[in-house]
PDB file of N, CA and C in Angstrom:
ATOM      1  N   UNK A   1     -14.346   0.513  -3.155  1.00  0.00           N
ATOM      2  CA  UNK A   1     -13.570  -0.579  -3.701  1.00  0.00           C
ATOM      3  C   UNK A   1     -13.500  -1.681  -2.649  1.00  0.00           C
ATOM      4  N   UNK A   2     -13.751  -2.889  -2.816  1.00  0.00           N
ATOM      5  CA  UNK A   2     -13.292  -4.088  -2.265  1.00  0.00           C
ATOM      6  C   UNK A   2     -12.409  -4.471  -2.710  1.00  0.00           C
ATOM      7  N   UNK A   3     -12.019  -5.574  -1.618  1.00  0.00           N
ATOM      8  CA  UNK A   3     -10.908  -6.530  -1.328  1.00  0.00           C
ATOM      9  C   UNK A   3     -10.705  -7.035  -2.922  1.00  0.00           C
ATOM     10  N   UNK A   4     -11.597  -7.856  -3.559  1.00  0.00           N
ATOM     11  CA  UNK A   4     -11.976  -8.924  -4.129  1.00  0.00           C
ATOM     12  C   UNK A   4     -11.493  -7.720  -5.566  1.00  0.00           C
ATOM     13  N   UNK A   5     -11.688  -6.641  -5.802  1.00  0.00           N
ATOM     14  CA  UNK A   5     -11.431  -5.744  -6.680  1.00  0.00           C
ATOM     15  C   UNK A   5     -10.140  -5.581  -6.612  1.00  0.00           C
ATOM     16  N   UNK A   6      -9.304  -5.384  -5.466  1.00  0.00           N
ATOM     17  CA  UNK A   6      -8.266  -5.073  -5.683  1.00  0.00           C
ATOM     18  C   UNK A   6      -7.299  -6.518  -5.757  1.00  0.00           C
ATOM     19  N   UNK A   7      -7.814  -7.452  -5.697  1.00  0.00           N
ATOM     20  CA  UNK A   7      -6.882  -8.796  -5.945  1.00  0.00           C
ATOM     21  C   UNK A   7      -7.059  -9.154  -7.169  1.00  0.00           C
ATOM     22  N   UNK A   8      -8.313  -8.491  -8.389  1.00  0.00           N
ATOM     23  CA  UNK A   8      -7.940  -8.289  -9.506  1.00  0.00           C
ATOM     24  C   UNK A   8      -6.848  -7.469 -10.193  1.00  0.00           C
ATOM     25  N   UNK A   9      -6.232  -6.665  -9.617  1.00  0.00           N
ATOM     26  CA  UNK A   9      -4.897  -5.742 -10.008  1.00  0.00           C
ATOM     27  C   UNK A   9      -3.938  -6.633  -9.526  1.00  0.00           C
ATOM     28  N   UNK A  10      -3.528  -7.793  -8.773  1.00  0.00           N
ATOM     29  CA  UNK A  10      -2.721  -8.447  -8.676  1.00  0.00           C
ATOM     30  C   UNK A  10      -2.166  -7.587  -7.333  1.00  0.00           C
ATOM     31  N   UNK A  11      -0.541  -7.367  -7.581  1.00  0.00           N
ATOM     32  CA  UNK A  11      -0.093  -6.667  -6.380  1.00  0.00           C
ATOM     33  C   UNK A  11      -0.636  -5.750  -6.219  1.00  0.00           C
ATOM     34  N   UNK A  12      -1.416  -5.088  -5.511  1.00  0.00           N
ATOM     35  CA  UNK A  12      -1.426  -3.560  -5.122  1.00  0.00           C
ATOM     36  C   UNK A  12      -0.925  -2.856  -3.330  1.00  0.00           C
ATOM     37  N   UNK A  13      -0.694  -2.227  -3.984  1.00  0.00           N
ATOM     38  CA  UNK A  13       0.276  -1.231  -2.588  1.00  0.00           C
ATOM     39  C   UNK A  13      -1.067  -0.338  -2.361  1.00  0.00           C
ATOM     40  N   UNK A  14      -1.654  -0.662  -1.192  1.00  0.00           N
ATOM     41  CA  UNK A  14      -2.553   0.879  -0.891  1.00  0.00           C
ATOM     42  C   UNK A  14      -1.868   1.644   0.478  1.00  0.00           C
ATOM     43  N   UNK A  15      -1.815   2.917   0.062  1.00  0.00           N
ATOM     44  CA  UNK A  15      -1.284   4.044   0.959  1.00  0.00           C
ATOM     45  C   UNK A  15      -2.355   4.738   1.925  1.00  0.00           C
ATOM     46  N   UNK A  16      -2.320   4.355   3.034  1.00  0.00           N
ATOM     47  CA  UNK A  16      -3.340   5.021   3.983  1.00  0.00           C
ATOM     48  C   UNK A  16      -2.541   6.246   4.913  1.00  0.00           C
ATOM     49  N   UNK A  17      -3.035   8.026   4.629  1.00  0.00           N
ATOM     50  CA  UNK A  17      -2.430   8.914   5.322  1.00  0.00           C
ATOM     51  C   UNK A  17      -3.384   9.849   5.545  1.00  0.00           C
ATOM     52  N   UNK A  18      -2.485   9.937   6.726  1.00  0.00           N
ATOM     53  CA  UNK A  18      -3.510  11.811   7.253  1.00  0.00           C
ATOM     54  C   UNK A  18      -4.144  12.753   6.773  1.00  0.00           C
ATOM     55  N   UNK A  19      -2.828  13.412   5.465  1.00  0.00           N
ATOM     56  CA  UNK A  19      -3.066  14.496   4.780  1.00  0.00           C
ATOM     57  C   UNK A  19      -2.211  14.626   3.826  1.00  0.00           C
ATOM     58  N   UNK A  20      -2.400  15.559   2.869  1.00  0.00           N
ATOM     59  CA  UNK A  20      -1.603  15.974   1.741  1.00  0.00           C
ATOM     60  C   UNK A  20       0.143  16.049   2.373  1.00  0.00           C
ATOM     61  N   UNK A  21       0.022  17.074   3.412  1.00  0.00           N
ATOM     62  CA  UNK A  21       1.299  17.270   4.018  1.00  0.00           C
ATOM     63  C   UNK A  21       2.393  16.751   4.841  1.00  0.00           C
ATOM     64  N   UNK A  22       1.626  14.920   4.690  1.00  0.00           N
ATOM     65  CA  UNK A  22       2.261  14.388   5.619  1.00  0.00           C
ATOM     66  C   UNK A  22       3.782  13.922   4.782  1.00  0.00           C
ATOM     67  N   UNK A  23       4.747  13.342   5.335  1.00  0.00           N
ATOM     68  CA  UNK A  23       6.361  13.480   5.008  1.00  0.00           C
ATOM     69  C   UNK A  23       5.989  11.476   4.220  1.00  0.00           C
ATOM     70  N   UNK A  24       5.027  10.886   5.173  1.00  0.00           N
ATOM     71  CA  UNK A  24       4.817   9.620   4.709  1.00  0.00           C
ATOM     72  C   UNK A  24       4.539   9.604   3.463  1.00  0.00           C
ATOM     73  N   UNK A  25       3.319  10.630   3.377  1.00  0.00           N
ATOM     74  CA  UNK A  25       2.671  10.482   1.704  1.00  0.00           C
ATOM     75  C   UNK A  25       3.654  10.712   0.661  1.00  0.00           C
ATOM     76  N   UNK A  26       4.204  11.917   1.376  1.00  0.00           N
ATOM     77  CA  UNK A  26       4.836  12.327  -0.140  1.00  0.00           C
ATOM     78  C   UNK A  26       6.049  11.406  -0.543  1.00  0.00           C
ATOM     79  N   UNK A  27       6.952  10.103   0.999  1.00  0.00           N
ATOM     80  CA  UNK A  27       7.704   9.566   0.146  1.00  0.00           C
ATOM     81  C   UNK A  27       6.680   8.256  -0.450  1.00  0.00           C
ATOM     82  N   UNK A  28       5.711   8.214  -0.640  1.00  0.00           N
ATOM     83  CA  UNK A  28       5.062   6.849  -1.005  1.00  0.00           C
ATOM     84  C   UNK A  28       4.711   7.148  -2.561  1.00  0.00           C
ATOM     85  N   UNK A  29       4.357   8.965  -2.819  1.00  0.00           N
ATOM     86  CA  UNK A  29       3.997   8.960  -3.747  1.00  0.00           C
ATOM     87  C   UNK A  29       5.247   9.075  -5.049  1.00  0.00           C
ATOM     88  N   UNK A  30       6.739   9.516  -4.234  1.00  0.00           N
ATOM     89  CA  UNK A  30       7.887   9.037  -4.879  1.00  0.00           C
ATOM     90  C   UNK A  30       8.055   7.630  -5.489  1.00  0.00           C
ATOM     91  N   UNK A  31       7.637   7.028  -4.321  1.00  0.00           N
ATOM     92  CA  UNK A  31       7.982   5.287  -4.499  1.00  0.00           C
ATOM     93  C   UNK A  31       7.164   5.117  -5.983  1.00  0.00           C
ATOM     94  N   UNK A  32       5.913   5.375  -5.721  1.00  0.00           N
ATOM     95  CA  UNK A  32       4.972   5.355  -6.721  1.00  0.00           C
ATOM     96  C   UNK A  32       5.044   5.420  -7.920  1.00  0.00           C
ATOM     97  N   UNK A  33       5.720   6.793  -8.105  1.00  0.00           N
ATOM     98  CA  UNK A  33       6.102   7.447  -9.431  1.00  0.00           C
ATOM     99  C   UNK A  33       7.357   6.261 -10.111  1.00  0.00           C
ATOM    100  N   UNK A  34       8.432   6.102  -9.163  1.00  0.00           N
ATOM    101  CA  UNK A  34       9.062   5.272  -9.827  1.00  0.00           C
ATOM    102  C   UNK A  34       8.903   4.137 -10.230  1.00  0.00           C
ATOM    103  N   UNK A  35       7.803   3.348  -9.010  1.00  0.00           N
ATOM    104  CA  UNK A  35       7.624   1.781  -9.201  1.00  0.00           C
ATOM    105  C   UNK A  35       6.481   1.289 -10.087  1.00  0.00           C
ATOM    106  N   UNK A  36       5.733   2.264 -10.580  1.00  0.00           N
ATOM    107  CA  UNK A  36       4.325   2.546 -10.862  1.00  0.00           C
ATOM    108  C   UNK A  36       4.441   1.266 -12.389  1.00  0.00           C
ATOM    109  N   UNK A  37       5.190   1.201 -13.175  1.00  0.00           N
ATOM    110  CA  UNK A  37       5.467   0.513 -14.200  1.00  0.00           C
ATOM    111  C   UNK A  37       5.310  -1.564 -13.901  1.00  0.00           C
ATOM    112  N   UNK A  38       5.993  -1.065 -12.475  1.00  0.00           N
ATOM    113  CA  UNK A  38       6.244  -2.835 -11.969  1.00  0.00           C
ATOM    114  C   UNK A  38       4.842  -3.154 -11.011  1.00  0.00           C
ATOM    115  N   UNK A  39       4.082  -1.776 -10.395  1.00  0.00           N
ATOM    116  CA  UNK A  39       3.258  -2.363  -9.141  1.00  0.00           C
ATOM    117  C   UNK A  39       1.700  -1.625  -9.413  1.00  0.00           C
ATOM    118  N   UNK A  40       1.190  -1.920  -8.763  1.00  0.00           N
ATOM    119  CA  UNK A  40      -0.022  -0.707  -8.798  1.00  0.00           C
ATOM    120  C   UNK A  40      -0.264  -0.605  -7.172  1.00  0.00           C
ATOM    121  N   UNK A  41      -0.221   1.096  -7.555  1.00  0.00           N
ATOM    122  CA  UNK A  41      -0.166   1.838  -6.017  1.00  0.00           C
ATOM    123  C   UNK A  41      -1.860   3.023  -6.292  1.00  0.00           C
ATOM    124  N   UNK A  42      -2.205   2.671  -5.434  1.00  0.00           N
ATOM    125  CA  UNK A  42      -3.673   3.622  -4.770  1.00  0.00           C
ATOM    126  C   UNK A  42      -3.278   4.093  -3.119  1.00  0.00           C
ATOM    127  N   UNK A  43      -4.201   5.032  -3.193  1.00  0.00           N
ATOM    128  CA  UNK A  43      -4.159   6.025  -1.769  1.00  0.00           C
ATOM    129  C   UNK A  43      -5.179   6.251  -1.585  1.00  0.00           C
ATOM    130  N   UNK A  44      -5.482   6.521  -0.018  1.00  0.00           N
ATOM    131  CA  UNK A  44      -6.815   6.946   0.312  1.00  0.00           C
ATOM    132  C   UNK A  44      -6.250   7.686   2.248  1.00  0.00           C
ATOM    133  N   UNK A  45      -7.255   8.886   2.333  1.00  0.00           N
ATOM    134  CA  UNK A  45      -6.840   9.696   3.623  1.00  0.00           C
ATOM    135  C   UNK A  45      -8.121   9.083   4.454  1.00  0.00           C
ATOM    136  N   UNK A  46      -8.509   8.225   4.456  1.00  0.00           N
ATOM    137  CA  UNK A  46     -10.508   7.507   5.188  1.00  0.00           C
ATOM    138  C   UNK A  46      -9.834   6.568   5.310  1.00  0.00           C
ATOM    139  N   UNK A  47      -9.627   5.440   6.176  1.00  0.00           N
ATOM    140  CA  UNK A  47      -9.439   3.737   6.220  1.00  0.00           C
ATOM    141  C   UNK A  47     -10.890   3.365   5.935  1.00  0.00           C
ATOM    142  N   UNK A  48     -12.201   4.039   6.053  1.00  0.00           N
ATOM    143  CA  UNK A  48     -13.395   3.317   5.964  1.00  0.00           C
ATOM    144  C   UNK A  48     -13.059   2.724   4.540  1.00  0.00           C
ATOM    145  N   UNK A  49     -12.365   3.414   3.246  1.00  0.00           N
ATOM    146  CA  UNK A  49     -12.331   2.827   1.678  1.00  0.00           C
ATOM    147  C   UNK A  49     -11.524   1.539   1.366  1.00  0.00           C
ATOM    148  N   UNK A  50     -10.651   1.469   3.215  1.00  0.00           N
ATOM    149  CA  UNK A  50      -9.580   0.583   2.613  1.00  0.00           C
ATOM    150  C   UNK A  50      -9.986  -0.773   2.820  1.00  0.00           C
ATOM    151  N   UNK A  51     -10.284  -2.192   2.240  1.00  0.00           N
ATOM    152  CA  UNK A  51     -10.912  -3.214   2.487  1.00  0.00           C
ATOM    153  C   UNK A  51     -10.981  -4.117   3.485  1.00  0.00           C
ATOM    154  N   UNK A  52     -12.014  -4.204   4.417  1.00  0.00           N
ATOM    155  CA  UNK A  52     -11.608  -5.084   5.379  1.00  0.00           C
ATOM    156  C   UNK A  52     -10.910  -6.493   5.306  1.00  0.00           C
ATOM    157  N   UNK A  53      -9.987  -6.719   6.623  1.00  0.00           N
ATOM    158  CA  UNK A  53      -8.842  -7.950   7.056  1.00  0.00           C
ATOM    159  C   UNK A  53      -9.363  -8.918   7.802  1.00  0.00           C
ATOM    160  N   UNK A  54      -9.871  -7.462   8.809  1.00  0.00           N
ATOM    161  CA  UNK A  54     -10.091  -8.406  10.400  1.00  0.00           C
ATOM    162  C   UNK A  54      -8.526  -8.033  10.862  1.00  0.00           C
ATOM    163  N   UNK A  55      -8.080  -6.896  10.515  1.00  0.00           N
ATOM    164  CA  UNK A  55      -6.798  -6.612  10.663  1.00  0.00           C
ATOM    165  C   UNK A  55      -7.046  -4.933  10.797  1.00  0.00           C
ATOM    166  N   UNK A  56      -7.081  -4.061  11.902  1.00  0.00           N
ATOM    167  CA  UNK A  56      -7.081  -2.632  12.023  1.00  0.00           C
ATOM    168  C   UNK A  56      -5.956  -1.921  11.081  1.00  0.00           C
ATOM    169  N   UNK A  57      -6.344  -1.034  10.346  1.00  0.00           N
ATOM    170  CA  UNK A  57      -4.952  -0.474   9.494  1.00  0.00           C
ATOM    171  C   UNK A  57      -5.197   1.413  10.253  1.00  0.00           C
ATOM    172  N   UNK A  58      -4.221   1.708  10.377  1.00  0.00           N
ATOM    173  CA  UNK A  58      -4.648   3.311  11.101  1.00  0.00           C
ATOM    174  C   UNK A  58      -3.103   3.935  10.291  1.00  0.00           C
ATOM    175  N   UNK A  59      -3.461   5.315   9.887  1.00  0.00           N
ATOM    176  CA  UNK A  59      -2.754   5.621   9.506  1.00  0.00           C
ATOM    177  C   UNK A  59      -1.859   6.621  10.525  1.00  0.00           C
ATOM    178  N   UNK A  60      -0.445   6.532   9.415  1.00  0.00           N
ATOM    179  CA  UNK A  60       0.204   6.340   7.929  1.00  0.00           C
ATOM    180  C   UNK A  60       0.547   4.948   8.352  1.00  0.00           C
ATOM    181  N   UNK A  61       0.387   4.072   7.007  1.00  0.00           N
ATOM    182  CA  UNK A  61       0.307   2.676   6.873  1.00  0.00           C
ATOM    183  C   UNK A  61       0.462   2.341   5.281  1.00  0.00           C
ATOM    184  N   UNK A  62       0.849   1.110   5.140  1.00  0.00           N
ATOM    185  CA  UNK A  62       0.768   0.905   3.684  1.00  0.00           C
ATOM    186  C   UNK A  62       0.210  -0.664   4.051  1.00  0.00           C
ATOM    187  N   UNK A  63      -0.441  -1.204   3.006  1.00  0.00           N
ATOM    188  CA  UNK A  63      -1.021  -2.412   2.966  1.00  0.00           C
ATOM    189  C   UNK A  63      -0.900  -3.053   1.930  1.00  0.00           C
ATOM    190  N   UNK A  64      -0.144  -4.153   1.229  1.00  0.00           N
ATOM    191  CA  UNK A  64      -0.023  -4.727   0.403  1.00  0.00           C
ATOM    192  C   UNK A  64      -1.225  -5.771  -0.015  1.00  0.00           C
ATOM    193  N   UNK A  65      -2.101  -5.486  -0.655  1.00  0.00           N
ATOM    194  CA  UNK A  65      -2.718  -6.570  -0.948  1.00  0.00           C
ATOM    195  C   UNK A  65      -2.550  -7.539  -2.440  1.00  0.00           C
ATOM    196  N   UNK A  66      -2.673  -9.126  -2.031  1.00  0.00           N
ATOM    197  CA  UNK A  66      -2.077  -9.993  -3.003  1.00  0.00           C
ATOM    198  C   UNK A  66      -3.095 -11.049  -3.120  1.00  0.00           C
ATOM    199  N   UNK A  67      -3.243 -11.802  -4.089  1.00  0.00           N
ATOM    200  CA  UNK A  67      -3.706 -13.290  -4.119  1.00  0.00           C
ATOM    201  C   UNK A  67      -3.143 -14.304  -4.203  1.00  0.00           C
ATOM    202  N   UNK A  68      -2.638 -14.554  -3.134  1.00  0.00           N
ATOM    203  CA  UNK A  68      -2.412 -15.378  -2.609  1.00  0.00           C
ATOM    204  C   UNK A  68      -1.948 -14.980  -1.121  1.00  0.00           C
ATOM    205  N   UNK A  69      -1.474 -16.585  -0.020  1.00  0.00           N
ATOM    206  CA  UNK A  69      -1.383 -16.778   0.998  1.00  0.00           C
ATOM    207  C   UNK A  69      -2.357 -15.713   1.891  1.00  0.00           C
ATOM    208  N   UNK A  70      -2.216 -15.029   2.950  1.00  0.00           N
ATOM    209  CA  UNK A  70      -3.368 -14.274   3.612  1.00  0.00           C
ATOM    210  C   UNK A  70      -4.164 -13.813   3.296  1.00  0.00           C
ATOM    211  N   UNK A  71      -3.371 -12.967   1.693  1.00  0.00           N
ATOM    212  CA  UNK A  71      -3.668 -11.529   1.101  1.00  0.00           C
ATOM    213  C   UNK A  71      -3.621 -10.464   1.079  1.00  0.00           C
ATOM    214  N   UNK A  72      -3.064 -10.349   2.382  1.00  0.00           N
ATOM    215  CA  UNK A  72      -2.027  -8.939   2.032  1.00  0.00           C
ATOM    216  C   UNK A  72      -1.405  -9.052   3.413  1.00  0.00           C
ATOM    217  N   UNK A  73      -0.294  -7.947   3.440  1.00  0.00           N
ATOM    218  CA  UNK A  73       0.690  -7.794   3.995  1.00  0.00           C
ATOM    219  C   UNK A  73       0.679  -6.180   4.677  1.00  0.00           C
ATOM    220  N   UNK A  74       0.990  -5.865   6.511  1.00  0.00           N
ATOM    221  CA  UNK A  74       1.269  -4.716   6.630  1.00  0.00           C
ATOM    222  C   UNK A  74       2.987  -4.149   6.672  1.00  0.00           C
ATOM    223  N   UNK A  75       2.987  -2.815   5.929  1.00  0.00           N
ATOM    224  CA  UNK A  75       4.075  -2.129   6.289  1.00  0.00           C
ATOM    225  C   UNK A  75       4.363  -1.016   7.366  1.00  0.00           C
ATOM    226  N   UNK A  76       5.106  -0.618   8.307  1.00  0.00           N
ATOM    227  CA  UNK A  76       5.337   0.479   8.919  1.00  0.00           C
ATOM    228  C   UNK A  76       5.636   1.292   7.725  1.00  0.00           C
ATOM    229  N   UNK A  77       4.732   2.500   7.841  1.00  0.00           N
ATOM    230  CA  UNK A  77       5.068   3.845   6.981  1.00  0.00           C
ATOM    231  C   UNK A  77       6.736   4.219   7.715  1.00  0.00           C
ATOM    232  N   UNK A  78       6.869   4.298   9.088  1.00  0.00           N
ATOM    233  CA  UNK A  78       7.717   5.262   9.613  1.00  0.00           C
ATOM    234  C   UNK A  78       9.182   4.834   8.788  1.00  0.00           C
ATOM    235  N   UNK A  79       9.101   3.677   9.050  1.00  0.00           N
ATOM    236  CA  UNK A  79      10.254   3.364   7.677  1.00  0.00           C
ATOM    237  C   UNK A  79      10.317   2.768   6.603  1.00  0.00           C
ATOM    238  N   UNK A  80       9.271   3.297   5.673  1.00  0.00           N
ATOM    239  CA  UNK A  80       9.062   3.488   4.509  1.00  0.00           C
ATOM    240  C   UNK A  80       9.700   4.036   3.547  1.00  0.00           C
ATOM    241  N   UNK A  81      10.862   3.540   2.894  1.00  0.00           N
ATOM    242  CA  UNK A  81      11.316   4.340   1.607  1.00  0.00           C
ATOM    243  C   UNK A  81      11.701   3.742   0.450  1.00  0.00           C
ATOM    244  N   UNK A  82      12.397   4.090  -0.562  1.00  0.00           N
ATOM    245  CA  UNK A  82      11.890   3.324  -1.510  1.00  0.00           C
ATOM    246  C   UNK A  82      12.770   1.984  -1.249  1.00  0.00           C
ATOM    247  N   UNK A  83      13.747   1.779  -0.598  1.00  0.00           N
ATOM    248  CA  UNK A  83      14.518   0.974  -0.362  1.00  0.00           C
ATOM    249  C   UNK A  83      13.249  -0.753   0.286  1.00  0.00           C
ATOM    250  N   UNK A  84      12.921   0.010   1.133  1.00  0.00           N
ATOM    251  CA  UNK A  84      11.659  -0.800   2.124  1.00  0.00           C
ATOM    252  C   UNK A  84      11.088  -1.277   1.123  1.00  0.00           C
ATOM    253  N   UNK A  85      10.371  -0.094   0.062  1.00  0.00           N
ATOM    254  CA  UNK A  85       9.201  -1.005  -0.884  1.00  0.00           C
ATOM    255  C   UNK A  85       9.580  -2.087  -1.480  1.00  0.00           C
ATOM    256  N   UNK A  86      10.522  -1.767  -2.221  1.00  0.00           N
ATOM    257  CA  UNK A  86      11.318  -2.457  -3.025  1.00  0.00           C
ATOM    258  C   UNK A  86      11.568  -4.231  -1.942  1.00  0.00           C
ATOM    259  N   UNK A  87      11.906  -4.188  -0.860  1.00  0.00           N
ATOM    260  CA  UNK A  87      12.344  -5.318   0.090  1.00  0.00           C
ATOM    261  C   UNK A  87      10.526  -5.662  -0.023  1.00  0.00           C
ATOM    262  N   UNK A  88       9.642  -5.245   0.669  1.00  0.00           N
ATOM    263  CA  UNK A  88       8.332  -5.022   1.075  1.00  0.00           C
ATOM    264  C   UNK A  88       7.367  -5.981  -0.576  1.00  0.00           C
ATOM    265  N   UNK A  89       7.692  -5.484  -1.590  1.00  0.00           N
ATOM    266  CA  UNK A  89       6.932  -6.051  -2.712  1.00  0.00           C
ATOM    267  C   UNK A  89       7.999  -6.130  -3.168  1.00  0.00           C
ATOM    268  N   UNK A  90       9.111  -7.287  -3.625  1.00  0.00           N
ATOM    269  CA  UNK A  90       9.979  -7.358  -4.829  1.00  0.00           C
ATOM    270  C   UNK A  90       9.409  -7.657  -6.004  1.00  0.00           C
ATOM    271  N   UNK A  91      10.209  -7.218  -6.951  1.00  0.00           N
ATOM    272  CA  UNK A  91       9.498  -7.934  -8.477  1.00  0.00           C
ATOM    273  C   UNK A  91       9.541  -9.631  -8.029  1.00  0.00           C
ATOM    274  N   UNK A  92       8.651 -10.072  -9.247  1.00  0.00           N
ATOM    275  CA  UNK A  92       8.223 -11.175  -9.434  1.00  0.00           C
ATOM    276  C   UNK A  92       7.865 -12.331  -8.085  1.00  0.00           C
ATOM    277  N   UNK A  93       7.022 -11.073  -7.669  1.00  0.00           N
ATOM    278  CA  UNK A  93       6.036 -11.754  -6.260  1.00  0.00           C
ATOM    279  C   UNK A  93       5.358 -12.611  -6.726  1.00  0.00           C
TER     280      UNK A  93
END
């Protein structure tokens, strides 16, 4: 997937993590479940899938990508919850 693909979904939240077992993933995939109606959220455990910036993303990380201004935005996973997302992507971005 490219950049240019995912700025056709408008907001998207991509989740970059270690492993199944990490404490990051599983609250992102909470966030997910709930916000999933207002945002579109993808994951990937490789950064090679996640689209180049010119901006290093290393995980756990979340990356907002948008169309407009830069095009996307980084989050600290470490304080990541749904409170953050919610601040991080509000409705009607």
């Amino acid at each position: 997937m490219n950049g240019g693909a995912l700025v056709n979904w408008g907001l998207v939240q991509v989740g970059v993590f270690n492993d199944l077992e990490n404490t990051e993933y599983q609250e992102f995939l909470s966030v997910a479940d709930e916000l999933r109606s207002e945002y579109n959220f993808t994951h990937t455990f490789d950064t090679s899938y996640v689209p180049k910036t010119g901006v290093d993303l290393s995980a756990p990380a979340v990356r907002l990508y948008k169309n407009f201004d830069e095009g996307f935005n980084d989050a600290s996973v470490s304080f990541y919850c749904l409170f953050q997302c919610m601040k991080f992507c509000p409705p009607n971005s």
